[in-house]
PDB file of N, CA and C in Angstrom:
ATOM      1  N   UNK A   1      -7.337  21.343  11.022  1.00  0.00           N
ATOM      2  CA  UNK A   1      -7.122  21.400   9.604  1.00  0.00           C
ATOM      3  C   UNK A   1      -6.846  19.978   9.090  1.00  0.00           C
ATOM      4  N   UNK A   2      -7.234  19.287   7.916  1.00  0.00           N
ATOM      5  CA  UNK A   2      -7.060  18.111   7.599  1.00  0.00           C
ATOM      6  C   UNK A   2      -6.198  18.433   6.345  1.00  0.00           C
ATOM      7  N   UNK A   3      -5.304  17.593   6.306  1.00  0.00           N
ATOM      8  CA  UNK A   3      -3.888  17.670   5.430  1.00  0.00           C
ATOM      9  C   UNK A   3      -4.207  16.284   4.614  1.00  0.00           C
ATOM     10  N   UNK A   4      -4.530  16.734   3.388  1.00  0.00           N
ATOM     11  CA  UNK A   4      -4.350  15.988   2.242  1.00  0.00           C
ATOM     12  C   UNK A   4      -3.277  15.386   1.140  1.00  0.00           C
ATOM     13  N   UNK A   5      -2.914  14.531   1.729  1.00  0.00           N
ATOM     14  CA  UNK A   5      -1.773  13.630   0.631  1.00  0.00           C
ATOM     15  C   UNK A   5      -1.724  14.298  -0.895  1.00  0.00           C
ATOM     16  N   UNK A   6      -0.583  15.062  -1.107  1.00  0.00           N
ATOM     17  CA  UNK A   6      -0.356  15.018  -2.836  1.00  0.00           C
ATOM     18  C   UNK A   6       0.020  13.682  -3.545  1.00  0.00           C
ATOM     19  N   UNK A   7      -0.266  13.536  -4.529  1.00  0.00           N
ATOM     20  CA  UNK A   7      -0.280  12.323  -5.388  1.00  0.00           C
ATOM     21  C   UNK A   7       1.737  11.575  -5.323  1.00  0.00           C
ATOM     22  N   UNK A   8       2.390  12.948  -5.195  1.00  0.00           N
ATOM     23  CA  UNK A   8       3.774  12.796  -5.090  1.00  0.00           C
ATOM     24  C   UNK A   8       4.230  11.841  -3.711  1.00  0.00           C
ATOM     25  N   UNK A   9       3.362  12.818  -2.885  1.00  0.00           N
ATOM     26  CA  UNK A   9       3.963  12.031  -1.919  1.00  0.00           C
ATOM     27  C   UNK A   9       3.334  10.460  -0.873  1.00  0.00           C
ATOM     28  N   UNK A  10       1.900  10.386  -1.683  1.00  0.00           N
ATOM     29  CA  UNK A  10       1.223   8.678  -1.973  1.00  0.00           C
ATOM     30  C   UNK A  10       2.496   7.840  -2.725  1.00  0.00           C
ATOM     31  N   UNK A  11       2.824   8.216  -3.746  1.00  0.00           N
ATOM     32  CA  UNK A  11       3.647   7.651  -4.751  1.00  0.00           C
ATOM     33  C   UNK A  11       5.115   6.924  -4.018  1.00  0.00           C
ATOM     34  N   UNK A  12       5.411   8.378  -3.448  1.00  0.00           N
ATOM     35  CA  UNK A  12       6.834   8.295  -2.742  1.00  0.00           C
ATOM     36  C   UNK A  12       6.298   7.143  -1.697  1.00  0.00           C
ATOM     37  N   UNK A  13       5.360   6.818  -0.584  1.00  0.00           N
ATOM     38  CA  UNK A  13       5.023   6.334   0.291  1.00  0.00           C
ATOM     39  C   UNK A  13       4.945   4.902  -0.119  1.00  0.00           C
ATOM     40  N   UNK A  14       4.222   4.287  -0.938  1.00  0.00           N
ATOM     41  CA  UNK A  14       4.151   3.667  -1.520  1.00  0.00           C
ATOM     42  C   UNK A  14       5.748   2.481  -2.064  1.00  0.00           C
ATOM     43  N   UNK A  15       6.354   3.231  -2.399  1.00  0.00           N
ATOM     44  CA  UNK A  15       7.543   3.076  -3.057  1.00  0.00           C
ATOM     45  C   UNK A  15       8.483   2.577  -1.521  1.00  0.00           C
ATOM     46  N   UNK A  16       8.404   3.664  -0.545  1.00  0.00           N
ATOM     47  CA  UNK A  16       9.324   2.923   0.623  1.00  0.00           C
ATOM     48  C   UNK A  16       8.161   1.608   1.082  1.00  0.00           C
ATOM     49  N   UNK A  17       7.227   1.623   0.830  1.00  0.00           N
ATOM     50  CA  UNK A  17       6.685   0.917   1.506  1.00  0.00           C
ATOM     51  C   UNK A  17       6.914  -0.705   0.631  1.00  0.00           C
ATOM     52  N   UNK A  18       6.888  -0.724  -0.551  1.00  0.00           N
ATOM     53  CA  UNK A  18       7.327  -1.868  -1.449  1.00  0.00           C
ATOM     54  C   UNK A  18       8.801  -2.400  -0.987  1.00  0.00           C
ATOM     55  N   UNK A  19       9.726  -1.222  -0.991  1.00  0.00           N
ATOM     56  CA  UNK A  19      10.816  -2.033  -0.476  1.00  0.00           C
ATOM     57  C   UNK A  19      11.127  -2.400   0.785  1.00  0.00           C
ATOM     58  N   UNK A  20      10.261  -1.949   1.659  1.00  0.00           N
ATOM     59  CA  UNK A  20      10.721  -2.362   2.911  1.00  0.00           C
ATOM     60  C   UNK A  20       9.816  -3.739   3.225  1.00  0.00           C
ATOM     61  N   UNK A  21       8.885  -4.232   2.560  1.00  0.00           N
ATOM     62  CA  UNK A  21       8.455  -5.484   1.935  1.00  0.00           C
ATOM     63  C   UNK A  21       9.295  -6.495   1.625  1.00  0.00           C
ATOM     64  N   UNK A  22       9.591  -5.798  -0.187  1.00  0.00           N
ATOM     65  CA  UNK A  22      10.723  -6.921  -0.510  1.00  0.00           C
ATOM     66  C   UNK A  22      12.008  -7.252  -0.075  1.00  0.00           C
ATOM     67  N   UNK A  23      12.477  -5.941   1.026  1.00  0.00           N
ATOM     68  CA  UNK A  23      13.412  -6.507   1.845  1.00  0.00           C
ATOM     69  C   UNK A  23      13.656  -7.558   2.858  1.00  0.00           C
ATOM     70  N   UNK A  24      12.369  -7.282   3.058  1.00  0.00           N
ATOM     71  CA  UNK A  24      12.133  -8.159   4.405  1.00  0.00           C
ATOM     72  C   UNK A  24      11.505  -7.585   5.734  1.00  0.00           C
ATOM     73  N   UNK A  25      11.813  -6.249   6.009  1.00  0.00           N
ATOM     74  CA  UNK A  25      11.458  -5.659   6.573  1.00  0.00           C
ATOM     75  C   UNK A  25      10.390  -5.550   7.333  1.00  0.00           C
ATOM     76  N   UNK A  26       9.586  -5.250   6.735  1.00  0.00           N
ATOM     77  CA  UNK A  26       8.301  -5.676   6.873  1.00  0.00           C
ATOM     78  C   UNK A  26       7.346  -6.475   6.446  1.00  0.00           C
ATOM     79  N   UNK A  27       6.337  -7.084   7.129  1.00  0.00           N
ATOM     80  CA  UNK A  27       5.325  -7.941   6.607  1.00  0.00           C
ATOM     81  C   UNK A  27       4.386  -7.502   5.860  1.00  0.00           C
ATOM     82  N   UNK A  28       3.179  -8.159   4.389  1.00  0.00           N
ATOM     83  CA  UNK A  28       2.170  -7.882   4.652  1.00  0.00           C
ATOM     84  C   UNK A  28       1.567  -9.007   4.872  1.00  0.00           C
ATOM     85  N   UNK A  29       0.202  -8.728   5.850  1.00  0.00           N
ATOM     86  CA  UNK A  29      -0.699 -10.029   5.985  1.00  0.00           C
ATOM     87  C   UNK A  29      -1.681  -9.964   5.133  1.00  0.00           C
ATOM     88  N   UNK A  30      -1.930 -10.506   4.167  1.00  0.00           N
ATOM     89  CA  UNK A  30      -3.398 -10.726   3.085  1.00  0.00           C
ATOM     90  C   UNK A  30      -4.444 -11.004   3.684  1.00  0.00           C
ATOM     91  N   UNK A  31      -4.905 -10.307   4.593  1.00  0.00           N
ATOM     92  CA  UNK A  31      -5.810 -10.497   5.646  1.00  0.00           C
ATOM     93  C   UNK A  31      -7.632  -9.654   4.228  1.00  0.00           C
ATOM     94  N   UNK A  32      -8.410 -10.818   4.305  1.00  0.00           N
ATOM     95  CA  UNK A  32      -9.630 -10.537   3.886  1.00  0.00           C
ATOM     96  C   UNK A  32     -10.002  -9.136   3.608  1.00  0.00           C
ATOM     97  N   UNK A  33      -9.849  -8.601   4.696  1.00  0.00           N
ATOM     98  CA  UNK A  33     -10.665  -7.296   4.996  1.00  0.00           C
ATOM     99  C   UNK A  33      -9.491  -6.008   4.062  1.00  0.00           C
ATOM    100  N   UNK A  34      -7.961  -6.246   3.961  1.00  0.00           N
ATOM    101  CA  UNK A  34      -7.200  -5.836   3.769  1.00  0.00           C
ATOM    102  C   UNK A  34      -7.340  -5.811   2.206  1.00  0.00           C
ATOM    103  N   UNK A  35      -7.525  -7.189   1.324  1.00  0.00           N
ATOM    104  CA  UNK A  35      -7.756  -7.488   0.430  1.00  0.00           C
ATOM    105  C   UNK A  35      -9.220  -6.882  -0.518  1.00  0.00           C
ATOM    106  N   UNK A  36     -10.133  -6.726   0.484  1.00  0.00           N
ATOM    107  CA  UNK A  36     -11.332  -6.022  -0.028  1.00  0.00           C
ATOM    108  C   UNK A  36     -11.128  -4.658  -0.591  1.00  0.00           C
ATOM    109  N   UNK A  37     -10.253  -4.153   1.079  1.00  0.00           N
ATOM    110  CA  UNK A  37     -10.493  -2.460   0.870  1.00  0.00           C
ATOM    111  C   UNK A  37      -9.490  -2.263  -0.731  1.00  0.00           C
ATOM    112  N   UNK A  38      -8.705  -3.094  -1.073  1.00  0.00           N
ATOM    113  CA  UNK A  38      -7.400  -2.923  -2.232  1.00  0.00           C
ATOM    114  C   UNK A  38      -7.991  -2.412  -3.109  1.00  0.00           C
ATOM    115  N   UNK A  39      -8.700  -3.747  -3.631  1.00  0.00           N
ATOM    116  CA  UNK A  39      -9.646  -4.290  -4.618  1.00  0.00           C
ATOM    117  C   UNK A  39     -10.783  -3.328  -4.846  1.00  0.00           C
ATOM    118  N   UNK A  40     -11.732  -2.415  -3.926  1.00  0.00           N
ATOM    119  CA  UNK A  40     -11.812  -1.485  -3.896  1.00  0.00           C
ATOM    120  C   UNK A  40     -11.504  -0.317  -4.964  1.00  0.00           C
ATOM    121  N   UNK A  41     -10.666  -0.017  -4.388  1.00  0.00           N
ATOM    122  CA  UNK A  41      -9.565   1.249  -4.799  1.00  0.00           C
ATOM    123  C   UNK A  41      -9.032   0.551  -6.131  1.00  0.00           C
ATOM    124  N   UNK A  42      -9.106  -0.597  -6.519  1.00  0.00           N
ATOM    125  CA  UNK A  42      -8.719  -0.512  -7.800  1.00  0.00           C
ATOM    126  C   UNK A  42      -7.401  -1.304  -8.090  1.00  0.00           C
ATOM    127  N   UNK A  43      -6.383  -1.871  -6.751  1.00  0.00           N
ATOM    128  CA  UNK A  43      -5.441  -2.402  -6.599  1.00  0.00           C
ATOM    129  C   UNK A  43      -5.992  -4.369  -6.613  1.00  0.00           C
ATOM    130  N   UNK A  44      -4.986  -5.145  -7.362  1.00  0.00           N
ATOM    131  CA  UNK A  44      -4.928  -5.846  -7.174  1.00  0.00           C
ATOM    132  C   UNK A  44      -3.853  -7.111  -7.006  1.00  0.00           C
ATOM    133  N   UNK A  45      -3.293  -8.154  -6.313  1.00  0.00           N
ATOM    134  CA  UNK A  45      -2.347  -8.656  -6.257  1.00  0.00           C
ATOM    135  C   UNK A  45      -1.657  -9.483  -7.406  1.00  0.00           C
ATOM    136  N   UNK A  46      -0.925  -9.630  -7.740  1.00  0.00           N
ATOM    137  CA  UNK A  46      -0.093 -10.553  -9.248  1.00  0.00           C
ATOM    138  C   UNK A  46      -0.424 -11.937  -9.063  1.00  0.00           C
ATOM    139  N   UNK A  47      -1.313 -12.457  -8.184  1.00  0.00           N
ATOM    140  CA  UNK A  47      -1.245 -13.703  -8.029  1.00  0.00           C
ATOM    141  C   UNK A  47      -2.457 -14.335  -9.137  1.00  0.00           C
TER     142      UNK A  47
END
């Protein structure tokens, strides 16, 4: 069976995933390929 993400819980995911960023926590690497798939989907960085 394939289990599809509700929009709630992308959102929620998302959200730990920002702060455990700006904490420090974790890294991201702006790696090319990473940057494509974003950009893609419609995401892009503040820079």
């Amino acid at each position: 069976m394939v289990h599809q993400a509700r929009i709630a819980e992308i959102v929620t995911f998302l959200e730990e995933a920002k702060r455990s960023v700006s904490t420090g926590k974790y890294d991201f690497v702006p790696r090319r390929k990473n940057l494509q798939a974003l950009a893609q989907i419609g995401l892009r960085s503040k820079t």
